[in-house]
N, C-alpha and C. Protein backbone atom coordinates (compact mmCIF):
# COMPACT_ATOMS: atom_id res chain seq x y z
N UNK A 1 0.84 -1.19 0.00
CA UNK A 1 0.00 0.00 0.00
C UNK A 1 0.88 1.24 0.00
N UNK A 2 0.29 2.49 -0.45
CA UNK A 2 1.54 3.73 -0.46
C UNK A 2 0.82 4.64 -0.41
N UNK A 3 1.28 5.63 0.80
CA UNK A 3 0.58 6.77 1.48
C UNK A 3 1.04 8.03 0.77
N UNK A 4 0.12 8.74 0.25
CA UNK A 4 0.88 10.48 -0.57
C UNK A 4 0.36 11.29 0.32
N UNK A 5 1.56 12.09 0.99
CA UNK A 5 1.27 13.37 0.94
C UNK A 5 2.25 14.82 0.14
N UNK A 6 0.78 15.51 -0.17
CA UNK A 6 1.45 16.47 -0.79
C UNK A 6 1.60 18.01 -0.07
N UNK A 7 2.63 18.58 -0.49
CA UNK A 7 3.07 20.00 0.08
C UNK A 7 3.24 21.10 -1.02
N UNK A 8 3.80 22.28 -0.71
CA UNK A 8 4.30 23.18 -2.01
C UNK A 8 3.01 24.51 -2.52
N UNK A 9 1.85 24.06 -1.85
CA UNK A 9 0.88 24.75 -2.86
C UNK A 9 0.93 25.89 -2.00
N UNK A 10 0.55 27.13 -2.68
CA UNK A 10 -0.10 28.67 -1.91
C UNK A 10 -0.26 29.40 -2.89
N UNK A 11 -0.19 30.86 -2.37
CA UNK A 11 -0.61 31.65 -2.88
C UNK A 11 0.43 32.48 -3.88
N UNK A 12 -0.17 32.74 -5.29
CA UNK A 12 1.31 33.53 -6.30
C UNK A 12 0.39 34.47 -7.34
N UNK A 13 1.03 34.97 -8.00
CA UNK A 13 0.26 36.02 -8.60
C UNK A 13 0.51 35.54 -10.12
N UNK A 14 -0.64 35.65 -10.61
CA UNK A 14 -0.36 34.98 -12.21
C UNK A 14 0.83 35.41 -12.99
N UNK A 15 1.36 34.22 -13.48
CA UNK A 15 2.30 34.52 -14.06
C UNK A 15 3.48 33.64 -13.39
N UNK A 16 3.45 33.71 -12.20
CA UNK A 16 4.55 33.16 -11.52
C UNK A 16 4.63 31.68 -11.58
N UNK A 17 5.67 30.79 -10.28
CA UNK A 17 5.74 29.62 -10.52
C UNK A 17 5.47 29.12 -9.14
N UNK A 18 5.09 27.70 -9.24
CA UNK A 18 5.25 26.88 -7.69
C UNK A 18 5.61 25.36 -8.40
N UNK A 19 5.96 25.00 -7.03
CA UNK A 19 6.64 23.77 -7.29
C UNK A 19 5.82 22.83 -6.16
N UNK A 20 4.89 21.83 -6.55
CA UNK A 20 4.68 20.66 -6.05
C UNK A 20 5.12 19.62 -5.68
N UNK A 21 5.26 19.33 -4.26
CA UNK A 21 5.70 17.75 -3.71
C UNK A 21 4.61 16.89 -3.63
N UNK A 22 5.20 15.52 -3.72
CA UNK A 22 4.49 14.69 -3.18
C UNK A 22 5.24 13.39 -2.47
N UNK A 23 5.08 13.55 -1.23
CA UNK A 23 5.93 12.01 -0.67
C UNK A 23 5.38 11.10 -0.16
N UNK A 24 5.83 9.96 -1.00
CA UNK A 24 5.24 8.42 -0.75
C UNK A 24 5.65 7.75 0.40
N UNK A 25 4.90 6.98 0.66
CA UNK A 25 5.62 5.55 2.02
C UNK A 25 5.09 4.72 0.84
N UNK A 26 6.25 3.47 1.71
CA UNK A 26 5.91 2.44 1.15
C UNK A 26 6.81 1.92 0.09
N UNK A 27 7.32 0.36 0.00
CA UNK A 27 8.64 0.13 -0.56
C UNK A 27 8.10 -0.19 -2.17
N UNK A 28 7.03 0.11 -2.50
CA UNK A 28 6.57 -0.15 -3.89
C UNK A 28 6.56 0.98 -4.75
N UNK A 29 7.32 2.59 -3.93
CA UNK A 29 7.02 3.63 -4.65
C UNK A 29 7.29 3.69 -5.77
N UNK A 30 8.57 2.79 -6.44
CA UNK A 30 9.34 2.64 -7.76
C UNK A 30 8.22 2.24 -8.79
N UNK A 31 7.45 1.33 -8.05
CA UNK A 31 6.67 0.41 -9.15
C UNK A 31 5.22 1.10 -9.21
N UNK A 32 5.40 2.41 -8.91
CA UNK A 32 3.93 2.95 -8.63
C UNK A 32 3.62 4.05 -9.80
N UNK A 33 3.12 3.63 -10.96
CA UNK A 33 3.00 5.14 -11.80
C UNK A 33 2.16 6.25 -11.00
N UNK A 34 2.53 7.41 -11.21
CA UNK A 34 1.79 8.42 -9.98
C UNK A 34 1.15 9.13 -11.16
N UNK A 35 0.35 10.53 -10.42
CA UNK A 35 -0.73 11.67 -11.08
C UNK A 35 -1.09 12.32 -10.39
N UNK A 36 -1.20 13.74 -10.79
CA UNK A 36 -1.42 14.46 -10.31
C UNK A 36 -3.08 15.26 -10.94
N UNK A 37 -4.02 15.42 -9.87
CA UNK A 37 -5.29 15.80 -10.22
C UNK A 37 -5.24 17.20 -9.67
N UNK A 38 -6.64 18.20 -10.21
CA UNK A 38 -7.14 18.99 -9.45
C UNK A 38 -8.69 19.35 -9.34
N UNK A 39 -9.28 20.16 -8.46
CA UNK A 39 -10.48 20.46 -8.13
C UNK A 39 -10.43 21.81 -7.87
N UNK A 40 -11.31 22.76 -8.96
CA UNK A 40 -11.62 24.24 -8.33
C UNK A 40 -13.15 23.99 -8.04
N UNK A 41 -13.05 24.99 -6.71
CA UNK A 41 -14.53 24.88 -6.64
C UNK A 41 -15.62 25.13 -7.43
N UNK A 42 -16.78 23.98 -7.05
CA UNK A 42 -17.75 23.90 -8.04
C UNK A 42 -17.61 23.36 -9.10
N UNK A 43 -16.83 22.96 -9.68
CA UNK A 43 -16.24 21.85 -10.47
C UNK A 43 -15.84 20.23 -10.01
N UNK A 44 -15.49 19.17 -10.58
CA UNK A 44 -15.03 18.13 -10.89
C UNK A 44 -13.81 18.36 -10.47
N UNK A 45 -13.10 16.79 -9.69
CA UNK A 45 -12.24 16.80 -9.73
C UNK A 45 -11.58 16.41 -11.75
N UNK A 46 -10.23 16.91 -12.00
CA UNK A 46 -9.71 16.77 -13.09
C UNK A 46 -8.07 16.58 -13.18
N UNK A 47 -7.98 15.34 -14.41
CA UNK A 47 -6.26 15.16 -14.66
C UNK A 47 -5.23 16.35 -15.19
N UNK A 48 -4.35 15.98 -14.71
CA UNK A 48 -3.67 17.56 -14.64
C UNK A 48 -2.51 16.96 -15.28
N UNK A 49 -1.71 15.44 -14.67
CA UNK A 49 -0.34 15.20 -15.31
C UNK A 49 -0.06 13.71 -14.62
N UNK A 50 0.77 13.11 -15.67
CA UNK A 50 0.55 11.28 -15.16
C UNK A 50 2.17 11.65 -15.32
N UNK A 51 2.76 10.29 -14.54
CA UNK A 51 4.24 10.00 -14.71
C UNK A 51 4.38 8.25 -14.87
N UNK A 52 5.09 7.53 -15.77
CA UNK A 52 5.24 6.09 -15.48
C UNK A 52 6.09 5.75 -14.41
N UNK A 53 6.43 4.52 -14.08
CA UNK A 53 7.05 4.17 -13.01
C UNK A 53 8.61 4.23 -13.19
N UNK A 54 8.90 4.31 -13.89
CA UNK A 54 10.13 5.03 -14.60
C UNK A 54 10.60 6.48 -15.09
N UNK A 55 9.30 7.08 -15.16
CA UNK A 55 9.61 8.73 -14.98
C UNK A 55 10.15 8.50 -16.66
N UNK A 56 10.16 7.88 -17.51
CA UNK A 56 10.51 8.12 -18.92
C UNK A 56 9.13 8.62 -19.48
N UNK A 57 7.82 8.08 -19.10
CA UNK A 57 6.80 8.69 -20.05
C UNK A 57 6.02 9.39 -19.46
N UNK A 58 5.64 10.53 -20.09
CA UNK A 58 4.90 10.96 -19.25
C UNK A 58 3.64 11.52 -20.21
N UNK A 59 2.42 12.28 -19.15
CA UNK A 59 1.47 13.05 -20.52
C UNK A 59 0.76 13.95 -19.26
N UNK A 60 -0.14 15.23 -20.24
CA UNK A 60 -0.37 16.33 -19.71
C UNK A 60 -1.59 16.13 -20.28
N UNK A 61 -2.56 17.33 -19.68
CA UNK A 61 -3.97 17.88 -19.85
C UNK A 61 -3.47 18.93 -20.98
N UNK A 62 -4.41 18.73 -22.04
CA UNK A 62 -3.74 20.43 -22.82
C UNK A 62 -3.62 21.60 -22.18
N UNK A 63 -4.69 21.49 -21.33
CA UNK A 63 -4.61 22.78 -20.12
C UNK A 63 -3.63 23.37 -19.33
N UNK A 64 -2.79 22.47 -19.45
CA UNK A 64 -1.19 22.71 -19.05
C UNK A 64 -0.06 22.08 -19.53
N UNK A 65 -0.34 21.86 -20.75
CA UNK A 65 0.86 21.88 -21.97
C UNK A 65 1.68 22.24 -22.19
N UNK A 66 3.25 22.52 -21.96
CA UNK A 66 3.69 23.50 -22.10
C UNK A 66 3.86 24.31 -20.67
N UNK A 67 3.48 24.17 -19.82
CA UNK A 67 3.86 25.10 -18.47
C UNK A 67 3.69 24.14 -17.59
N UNK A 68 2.82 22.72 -17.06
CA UNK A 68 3.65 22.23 -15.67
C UNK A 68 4.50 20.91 -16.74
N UNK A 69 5.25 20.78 -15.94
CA UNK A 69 6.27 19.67 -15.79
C UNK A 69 6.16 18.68 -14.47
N UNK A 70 5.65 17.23 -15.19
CA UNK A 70 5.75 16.28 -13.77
C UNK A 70 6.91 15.90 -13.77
N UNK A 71 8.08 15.50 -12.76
CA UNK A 71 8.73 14.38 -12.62
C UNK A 71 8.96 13.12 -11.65
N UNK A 72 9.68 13.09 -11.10
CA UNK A 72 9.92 11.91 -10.42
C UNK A 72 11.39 11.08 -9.65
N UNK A 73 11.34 11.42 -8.36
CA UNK A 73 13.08 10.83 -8.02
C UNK A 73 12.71 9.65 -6.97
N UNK A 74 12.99 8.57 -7.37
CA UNK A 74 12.28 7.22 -6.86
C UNK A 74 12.82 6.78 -5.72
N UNK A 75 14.63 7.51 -5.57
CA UNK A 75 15.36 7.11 -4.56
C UNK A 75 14.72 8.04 -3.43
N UNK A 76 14.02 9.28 -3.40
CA UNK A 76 13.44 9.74 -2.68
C UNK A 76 12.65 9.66 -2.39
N UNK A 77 11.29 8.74 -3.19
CA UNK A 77 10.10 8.45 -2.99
C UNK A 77 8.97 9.82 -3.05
N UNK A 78 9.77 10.87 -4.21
CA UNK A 78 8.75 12.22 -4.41
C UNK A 78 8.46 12.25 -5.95
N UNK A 79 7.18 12.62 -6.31
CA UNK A 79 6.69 13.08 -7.06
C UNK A 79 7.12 14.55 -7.00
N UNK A 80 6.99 15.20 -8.40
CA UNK A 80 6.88 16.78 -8.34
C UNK A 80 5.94 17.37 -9.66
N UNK A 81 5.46 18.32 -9.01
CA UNK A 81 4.68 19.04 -10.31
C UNK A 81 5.41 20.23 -10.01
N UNK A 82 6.09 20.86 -11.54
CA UNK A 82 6.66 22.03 -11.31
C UNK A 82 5.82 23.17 -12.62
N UNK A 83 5.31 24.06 -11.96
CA UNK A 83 4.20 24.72 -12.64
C UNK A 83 4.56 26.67 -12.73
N UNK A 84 4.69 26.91 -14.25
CA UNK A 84 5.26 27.85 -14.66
C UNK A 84 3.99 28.70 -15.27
N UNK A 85 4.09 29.93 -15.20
CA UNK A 85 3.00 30.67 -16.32
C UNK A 85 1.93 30.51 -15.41
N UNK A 86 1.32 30.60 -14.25
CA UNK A 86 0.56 30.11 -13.67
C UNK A 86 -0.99 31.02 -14.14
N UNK A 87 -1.71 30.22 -13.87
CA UNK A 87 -2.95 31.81 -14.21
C UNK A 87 -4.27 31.91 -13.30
N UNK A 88 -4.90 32.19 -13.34
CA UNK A 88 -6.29 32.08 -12.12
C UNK A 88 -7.07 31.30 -12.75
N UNK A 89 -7.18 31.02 -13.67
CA UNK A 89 -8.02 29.33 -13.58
C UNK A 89 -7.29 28.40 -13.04
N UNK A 90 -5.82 28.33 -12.83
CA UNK A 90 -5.41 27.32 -11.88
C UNK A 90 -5.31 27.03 -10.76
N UNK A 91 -6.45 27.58 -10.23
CA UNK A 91 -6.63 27.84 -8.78
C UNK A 91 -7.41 26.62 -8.78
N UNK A 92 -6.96 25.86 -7.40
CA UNK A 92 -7.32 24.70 -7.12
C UNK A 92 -6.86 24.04 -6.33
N UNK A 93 -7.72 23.04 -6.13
CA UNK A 93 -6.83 21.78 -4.94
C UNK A 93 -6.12 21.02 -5.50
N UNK A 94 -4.77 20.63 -5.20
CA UNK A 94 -4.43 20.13 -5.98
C UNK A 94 -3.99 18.32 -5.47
N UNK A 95 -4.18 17.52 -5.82
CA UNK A 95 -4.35 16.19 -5.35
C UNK A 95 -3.08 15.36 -6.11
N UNK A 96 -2.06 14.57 -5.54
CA UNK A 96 -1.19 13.14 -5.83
C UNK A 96 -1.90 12.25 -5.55
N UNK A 97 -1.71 11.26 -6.35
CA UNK A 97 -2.04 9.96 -6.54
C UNK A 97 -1.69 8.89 -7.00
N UNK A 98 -1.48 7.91 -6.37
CA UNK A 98 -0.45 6.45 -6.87
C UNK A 98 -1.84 5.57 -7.77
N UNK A 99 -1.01 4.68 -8.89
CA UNK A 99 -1.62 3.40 -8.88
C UNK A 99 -1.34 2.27 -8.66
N UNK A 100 -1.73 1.39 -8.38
CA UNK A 100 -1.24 0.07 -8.16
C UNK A 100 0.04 -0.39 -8.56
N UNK A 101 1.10 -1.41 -7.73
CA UNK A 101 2.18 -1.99 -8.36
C UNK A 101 2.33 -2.02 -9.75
N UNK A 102 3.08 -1.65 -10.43
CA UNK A 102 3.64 -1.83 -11.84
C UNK A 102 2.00 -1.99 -12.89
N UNK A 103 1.36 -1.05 -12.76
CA UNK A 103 0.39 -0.44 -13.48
C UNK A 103 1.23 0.43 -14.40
N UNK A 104 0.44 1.10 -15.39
CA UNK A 104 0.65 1.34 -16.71
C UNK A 104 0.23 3.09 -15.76
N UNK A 105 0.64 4.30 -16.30
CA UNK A 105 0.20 5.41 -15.98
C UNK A 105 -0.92 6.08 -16.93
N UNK A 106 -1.78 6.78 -16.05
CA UNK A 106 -3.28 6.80 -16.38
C UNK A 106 -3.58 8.31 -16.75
N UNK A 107 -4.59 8.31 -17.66
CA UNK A 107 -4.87 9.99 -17.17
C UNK A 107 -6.39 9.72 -16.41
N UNK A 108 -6.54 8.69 -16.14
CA UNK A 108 -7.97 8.41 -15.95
C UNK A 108 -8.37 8.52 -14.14
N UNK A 109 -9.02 9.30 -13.22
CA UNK A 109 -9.26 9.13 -11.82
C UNK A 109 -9.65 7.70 -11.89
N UNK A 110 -10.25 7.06 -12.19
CA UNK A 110 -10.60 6.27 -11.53
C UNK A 110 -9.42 4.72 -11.36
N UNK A 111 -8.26 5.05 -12.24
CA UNK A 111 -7.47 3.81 -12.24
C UNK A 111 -6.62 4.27 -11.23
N UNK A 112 -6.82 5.26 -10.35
CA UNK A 112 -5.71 5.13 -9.04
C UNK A 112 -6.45 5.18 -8.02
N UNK A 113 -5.67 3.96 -6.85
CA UNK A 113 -6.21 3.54 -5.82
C UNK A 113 -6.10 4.22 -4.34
N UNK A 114 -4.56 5.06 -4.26
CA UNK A 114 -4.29 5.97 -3.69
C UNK A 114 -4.16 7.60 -3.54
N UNK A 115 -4.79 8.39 -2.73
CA UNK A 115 -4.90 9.57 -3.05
C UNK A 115 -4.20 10.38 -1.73
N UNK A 116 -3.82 11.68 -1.63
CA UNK A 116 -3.44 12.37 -0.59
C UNK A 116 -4.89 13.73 -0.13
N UNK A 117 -4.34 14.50 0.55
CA UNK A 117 -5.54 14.64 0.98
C UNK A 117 -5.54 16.51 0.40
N UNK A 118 -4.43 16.68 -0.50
CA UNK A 118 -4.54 18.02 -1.37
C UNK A 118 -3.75 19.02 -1.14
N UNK A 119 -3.32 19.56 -1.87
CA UNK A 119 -2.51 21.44 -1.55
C UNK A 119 -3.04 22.09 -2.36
N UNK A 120 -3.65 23.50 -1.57
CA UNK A 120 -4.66 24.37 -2.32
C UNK A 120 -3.17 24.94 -2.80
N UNK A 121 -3.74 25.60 -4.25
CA UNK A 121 -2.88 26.72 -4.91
C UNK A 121 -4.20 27.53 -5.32
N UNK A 122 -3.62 28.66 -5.34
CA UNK A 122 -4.09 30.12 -5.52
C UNK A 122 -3.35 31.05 -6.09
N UNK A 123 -3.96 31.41 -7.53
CA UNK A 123 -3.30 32.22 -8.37
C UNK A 123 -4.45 33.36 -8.38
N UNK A 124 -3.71 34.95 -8.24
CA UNK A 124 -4.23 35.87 -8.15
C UNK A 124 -4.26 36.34 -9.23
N UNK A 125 -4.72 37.30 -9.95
CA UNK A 125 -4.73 37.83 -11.59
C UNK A 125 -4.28 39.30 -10.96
């Protein structure tokens, strides 16, 4: 089983950058493709950025194409979303999430079994 929590999120003024953590337990973190979701209020939660368990493949929401970057350092057991150009629709909760042992990486919520419990970000215009 593998526990996320995530850190990093606050408050920035559009345009700027933040950098997302996420740290795993658990000795399966290698074999865990991760993702990163979000939720603004009154909305759906939504996929934001997947990583494989190898950190070689990865894929994005068009919505942030081009400005976040996921990666991945396995000996540390962290995820990162590093998010550039920021703007006020990206205001949101922002959620990590594992999937199962040596799963395939998803853009899909429902194929991950583990979730953390969120870092609001807040972009001001």
């Amino acid at each position: 089983q593998v526990q996320v929590v995530e850190s990093g999120g606050g408050l920035v003024q559009a345009g700027g950058s933040l950098t997302l953590s996420c740290a795993a337990s658990g000795r399966t973190f290698g074999t865990a493709a991760m993702g990163w979701f979000r939720q603004a209020p009154g909305k759906e939660r939504e996929f934001v950025a997947t990583i494989s368990m190898s950190g070689t493949s990865t894929a994005y929401a068009d919505s942030v194409k081009g400005r976040f970057t996921i990666s991945r350092h396995n000996a540390k057991n962290t995820v990162y979303l590093q998010m550039n150009s920021l703007k006020p629709e990206d205001t949101a909760l922002y959620y990590c999430a594992a999937r199962p042992p040596f799963s395939t990486h998803s853009v899909y919520e429902k194929d991950y079994h583990y979730w953390g419990q969120g870092t609001q970000v807040t972009v001001s215009s």
